[in-house]
N, C-alpha and C. Protein backbone atom coordinates (compact mmCIF):
# COMPACT_ATOMS: atom_id res chain seq x y z
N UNK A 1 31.58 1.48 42.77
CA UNK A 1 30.54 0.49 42.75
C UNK A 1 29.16 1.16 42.87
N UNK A 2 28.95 2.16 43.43
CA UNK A 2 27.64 3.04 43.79
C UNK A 2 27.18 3.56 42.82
N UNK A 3 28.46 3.79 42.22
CA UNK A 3 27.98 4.73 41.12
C UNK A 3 27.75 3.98 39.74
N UNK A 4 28.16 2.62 39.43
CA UNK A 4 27.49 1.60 38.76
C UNK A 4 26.43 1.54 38.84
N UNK A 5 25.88 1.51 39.92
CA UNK A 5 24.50 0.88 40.13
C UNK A 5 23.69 2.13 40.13
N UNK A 6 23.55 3.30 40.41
CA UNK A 6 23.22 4.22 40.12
C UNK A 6 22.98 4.54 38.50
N UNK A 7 23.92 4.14 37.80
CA UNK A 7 24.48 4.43 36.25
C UNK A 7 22.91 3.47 35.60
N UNK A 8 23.31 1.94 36.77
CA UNK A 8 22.25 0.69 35.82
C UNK A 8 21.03 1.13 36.04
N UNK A 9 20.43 1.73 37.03
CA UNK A 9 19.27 2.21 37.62
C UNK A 9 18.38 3.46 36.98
N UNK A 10 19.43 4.01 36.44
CA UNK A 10 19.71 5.87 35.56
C UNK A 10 18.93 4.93 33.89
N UNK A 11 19.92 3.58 33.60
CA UNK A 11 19.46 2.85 32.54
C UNK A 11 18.11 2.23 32.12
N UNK A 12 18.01 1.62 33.21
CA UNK A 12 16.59 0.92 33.43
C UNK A 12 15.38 2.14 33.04
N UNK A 13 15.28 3.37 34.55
CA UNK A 13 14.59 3.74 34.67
C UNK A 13 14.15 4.65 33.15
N UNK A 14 15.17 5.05 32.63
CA UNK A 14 15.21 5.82 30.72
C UNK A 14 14.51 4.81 29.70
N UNK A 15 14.83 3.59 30.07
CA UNK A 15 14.14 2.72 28.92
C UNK A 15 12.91 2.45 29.60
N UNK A 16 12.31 1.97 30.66
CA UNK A 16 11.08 2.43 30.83
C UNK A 16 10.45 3.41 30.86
N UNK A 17 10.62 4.56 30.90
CA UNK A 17 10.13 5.76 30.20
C UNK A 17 10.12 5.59 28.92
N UNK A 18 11.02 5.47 28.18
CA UNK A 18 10.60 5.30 26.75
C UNK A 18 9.72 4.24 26.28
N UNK A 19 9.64 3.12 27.02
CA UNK A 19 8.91 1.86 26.35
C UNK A 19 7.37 2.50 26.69
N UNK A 20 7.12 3.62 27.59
CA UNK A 20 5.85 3.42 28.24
C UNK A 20 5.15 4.80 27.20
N UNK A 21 6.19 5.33 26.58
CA UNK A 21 5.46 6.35 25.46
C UNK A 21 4.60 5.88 24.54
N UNK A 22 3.77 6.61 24.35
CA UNK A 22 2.55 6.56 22.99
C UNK A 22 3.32 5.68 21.71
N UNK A 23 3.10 5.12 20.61
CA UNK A 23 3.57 5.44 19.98
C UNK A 23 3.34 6.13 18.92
N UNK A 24 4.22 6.54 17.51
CA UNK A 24 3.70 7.81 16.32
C UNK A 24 2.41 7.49 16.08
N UNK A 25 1.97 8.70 15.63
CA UNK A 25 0.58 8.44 15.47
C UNK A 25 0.93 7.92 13.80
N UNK A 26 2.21 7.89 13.22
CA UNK A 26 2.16 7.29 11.86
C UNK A 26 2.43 5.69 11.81
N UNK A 27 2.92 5.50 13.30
CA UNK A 27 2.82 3.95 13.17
C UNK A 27 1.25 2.97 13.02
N UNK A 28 1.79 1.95 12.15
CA UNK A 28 0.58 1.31 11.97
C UNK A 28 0.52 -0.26 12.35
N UNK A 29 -0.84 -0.46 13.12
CA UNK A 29 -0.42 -1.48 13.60
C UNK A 29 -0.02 -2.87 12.83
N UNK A 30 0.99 -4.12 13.40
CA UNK A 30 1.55 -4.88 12.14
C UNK A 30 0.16 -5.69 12.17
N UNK A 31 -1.22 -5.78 12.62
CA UNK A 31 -2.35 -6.57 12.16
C UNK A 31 -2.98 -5.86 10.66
N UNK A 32 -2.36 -4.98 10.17
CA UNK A 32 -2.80 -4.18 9.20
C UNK A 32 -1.63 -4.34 7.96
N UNK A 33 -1.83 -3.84 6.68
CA UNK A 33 -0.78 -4.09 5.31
C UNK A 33 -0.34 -2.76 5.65
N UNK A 34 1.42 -2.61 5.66
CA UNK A 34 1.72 -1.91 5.74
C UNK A 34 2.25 -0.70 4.40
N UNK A 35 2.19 1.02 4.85
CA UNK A 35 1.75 1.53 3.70
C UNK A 35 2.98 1.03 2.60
N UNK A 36 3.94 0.16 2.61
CA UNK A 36 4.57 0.25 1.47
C UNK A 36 4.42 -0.86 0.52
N UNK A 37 3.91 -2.06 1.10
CA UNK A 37 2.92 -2.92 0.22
C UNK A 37 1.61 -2.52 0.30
N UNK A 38 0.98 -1.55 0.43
CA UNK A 38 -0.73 -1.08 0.05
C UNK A 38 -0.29 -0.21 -0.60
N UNK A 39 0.55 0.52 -0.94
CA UNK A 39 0.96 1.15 -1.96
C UNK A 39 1.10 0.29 -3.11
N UNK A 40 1.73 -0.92 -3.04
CA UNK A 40 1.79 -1.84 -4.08
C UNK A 40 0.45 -2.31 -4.50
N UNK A 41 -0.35 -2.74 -3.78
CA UNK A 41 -1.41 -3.74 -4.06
C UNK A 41 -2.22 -2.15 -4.35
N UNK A 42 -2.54 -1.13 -4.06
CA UNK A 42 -2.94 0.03 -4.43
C UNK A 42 -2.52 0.14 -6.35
N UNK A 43 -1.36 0.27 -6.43
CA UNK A 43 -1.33 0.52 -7.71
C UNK A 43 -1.96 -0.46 -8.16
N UNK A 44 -2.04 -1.59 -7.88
CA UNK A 44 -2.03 -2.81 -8.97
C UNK A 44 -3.53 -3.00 -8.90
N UNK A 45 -4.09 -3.01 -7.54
CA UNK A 45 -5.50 -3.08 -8.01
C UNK A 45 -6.27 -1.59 -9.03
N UNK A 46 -5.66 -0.57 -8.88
CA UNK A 46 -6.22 0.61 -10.16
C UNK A 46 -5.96 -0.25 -11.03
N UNK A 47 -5.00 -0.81 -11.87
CA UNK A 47 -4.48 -0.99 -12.95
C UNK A 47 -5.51 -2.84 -13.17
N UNK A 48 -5.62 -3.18 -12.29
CA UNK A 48 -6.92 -4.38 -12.54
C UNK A 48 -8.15 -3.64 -12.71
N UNK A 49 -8.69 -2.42 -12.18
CA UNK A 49 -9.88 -2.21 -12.35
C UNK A 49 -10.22 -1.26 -13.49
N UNK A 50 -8.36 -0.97 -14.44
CA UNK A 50 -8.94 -0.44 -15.61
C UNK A 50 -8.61 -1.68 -16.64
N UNK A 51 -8.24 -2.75 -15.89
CA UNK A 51 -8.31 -3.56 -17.09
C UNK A 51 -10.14 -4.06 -17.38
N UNK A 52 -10.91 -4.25 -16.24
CA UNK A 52 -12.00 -4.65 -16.01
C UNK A 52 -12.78 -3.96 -16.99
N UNK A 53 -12.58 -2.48 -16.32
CA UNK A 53 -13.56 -1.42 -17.07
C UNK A 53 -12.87 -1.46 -19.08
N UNK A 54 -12.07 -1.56 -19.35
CA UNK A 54 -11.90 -1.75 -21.02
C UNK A 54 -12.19 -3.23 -21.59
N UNK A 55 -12.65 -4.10 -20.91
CA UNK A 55 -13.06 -4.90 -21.18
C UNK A 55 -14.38 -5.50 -21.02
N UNK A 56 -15.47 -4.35 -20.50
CA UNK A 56 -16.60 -4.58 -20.05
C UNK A 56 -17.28 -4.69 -21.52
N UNK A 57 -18.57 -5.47 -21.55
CA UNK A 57 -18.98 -5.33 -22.61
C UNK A 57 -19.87 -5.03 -22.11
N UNK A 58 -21.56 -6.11 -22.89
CA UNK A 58 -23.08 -6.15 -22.27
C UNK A 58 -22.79 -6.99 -21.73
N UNK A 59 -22.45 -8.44 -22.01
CA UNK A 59 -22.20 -9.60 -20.84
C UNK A 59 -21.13 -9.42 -20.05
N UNK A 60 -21.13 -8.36 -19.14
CA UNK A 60 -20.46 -8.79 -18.24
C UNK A 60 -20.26 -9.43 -17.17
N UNK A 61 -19.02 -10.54 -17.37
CA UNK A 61 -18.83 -11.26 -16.33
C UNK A 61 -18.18 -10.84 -15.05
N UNK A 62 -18.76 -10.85 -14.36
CA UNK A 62 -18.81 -10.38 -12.80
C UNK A 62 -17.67 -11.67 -12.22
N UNK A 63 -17.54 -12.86 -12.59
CA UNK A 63 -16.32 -13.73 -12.13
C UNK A 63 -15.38 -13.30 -12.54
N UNK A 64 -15.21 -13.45 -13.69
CA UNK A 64 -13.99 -12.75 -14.52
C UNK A 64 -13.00 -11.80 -13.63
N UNK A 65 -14.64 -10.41 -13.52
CA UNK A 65 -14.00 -9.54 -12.48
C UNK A 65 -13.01 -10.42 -11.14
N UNK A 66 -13.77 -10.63 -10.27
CA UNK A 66 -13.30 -10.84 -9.43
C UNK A 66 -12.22 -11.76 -9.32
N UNK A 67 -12.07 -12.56 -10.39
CA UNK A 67 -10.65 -13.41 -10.44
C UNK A 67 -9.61 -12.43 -10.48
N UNK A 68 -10.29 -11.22 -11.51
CA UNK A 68 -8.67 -10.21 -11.70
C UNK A 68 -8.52 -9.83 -10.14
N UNK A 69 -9.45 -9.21 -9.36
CA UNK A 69 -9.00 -8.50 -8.28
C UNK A 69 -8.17 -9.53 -7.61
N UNK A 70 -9.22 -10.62 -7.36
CA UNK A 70 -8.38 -12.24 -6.50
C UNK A 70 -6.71 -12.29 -6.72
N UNK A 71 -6.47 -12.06 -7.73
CA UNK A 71 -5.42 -12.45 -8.47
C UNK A 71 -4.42 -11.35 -8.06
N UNK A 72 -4.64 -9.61 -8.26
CA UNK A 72 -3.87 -8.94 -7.17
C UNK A 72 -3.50 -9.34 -5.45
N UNK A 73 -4.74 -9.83 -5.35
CA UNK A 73 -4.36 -9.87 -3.70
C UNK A 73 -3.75 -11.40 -3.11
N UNK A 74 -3.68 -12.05 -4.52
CA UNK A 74 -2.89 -13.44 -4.24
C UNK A 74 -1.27 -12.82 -4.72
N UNK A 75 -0.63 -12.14 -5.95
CA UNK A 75 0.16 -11.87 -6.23
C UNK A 75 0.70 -11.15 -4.89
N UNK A 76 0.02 -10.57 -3.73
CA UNK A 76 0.79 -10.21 -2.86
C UNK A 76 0.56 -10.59 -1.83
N UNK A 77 -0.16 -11.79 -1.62
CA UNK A 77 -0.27 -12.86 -0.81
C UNK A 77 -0.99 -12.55 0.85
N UNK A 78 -1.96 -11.69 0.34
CA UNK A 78 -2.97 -10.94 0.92
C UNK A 78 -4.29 -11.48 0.94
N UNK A 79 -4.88 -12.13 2.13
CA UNK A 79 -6.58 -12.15 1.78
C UNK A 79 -7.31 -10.70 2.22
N UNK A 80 -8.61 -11.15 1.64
CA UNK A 80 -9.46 -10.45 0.83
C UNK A 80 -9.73 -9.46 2.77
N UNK A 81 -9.63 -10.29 3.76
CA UNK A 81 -10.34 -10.20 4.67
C UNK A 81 -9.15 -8.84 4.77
N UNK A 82 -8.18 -9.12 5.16
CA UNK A 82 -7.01 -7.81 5.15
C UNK A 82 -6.80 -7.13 4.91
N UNK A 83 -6.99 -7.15 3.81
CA UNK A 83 -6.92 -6.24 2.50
C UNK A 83 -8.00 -5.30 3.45
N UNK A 84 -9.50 -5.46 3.47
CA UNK A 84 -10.72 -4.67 3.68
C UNK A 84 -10.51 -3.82 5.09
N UNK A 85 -9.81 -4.62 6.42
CA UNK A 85 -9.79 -4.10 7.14
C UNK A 85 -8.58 -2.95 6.83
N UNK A 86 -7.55 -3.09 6.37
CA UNK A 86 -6.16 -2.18 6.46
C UNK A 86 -7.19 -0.70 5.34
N UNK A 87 -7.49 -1.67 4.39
CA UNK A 87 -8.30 -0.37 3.80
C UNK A 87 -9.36 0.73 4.79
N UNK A 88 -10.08 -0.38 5.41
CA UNK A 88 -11.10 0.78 6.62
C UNK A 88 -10.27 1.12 7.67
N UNK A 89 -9.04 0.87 7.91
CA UNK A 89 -8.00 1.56 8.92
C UNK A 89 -7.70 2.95 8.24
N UNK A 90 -6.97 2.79 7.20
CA UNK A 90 -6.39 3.98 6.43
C UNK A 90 -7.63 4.84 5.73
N UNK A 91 -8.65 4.37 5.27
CA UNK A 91 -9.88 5.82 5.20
C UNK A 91 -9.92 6.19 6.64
N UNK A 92 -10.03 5.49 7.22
CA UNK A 92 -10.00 6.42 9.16
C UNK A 92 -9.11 6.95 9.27
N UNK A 93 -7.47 6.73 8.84
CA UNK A 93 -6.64 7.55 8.95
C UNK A 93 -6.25 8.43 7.51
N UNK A 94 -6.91 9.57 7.25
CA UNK A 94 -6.95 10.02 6.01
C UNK A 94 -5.19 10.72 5.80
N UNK A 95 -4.77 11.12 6.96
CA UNK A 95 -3.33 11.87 6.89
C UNK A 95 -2.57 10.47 6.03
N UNK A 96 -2.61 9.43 6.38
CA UNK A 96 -1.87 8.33 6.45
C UNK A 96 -2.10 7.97 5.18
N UNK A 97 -3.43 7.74 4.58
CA UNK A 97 -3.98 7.33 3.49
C UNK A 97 -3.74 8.55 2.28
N UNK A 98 -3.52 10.08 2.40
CA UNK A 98 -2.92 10.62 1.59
C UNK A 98 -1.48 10.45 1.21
N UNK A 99 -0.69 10.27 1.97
CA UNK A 99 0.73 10.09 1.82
C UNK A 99 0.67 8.93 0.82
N UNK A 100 0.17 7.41 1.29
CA UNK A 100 -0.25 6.64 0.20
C UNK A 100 -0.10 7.01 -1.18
N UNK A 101 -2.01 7.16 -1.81
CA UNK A 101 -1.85 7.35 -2.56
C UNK A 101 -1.31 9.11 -3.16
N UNK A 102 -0.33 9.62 -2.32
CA UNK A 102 0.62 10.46 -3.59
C UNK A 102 1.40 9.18 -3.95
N UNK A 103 1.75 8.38 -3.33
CA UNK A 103 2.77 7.32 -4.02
C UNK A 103 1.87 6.62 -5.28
N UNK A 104 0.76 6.70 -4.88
CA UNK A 104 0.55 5.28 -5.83
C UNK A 104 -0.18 6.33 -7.31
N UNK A 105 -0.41 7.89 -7.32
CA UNK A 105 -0.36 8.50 -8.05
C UNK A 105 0.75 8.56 -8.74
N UNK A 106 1.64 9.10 -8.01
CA UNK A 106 3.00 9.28 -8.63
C UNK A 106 3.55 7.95 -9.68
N UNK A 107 3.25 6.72 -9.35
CA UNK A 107 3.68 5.68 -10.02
C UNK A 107 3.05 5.18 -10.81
N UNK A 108 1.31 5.62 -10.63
CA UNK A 108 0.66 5.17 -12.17
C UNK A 108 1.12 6.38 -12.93
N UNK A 109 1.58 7.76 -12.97
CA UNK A 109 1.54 8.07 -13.87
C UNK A 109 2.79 8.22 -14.53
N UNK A 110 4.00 7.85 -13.40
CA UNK A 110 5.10 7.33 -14.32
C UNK A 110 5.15 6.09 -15.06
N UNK A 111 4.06 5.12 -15.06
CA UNK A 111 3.84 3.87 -15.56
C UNK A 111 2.86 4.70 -16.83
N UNK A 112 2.42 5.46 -16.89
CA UNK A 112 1.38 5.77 -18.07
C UNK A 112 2.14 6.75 -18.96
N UNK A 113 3.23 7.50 -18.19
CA UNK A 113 4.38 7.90 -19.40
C UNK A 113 5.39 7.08 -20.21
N UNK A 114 5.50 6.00 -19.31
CA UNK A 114 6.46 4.99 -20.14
C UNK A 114 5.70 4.69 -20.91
N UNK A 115 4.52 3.77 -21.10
CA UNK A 115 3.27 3.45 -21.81
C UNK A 115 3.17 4.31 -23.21
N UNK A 116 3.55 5.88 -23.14
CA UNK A 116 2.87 6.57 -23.75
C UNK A 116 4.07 6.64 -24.60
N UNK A 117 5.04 6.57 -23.98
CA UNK A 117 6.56 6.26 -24.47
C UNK A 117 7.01 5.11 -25.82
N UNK A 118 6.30 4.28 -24.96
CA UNK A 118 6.44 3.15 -26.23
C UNK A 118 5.01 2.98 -26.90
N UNK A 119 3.78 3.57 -26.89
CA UNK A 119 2.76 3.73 -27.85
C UNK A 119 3.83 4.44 -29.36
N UNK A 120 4.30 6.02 -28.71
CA UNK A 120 4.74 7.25 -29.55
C UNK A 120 5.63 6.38 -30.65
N UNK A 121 6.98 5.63 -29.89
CA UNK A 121 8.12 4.64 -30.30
C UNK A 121 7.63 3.74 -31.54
N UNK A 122 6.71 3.03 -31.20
CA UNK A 122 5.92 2.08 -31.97
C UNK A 122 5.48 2.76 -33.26
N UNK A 123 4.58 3.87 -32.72
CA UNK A 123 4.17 4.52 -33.86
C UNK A 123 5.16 5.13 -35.15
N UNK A 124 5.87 5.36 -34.46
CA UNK A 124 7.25 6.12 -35.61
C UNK A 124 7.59 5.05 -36.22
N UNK A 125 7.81 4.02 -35.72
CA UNK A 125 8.82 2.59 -36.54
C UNK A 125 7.71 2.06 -37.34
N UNK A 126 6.13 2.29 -36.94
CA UNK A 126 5.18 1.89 -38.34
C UNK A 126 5.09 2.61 -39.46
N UNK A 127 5.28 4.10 -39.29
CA UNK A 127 5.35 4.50 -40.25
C UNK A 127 6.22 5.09 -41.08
């Protein structure tokens, strides 16, 4: 029996030690987008802001713009306000914010080889 309670006491006292640790400095807090949807909304807003820029003329519409961006951060059901802070979290955390975008590098430019994939494809079957 002593040694039960000794055993529960041995228990307790280990998980409060652990609960009372730091935590990773890679954890992020959940008031912030975490990096594997800002990786998402990362790619997708590049890929809105080169749709913007090939479609700029002299009149450019500045709504237009911002419906496209709106429209990423509704597709992932993100306001604008969130979005800005998780972004000024992760430029403060630059370790955190590189790991990022290698992802969101890595995936536009496997999205711009497929692309280039079926430009090449296309082209052969026209001519």
């Amino acid at each position: 029996m002593r040694s039960s309670f000794f055993c529960q006491i041995f228990i307790i006292a280990v998980t409060m030690f652990f609960s009372c640790m730091p935590e990773s400095k890679d954890t992020i807090p959940v008031k912030y987008i975490q990096p594997e949807q800002m990786t998402e909304i990362l790619v997708d807003m590049h890929l809105a802001e080169s749709t913007i820029m090939l479609n700029r003329s002299n009149d450019s519409n500045s709504s237009k713009n911002i419906e496209i961006i709106r429209g990423v951060l509704d597709k992932h059901n993100i306001d604008a306000e969130k979005y800005k802070a998780s972004f000024d979290f992760y430029t403060a955390h630059p370790d955190i914010f590189t790991k990022i975008y290698d992802v969101v590098i890595e995936r536009l430019t496997e999205r711009q080889a497929k692309e280039n994939l079926i430009a090449k494809d296309t082209l052969r079957r026209d001519n």
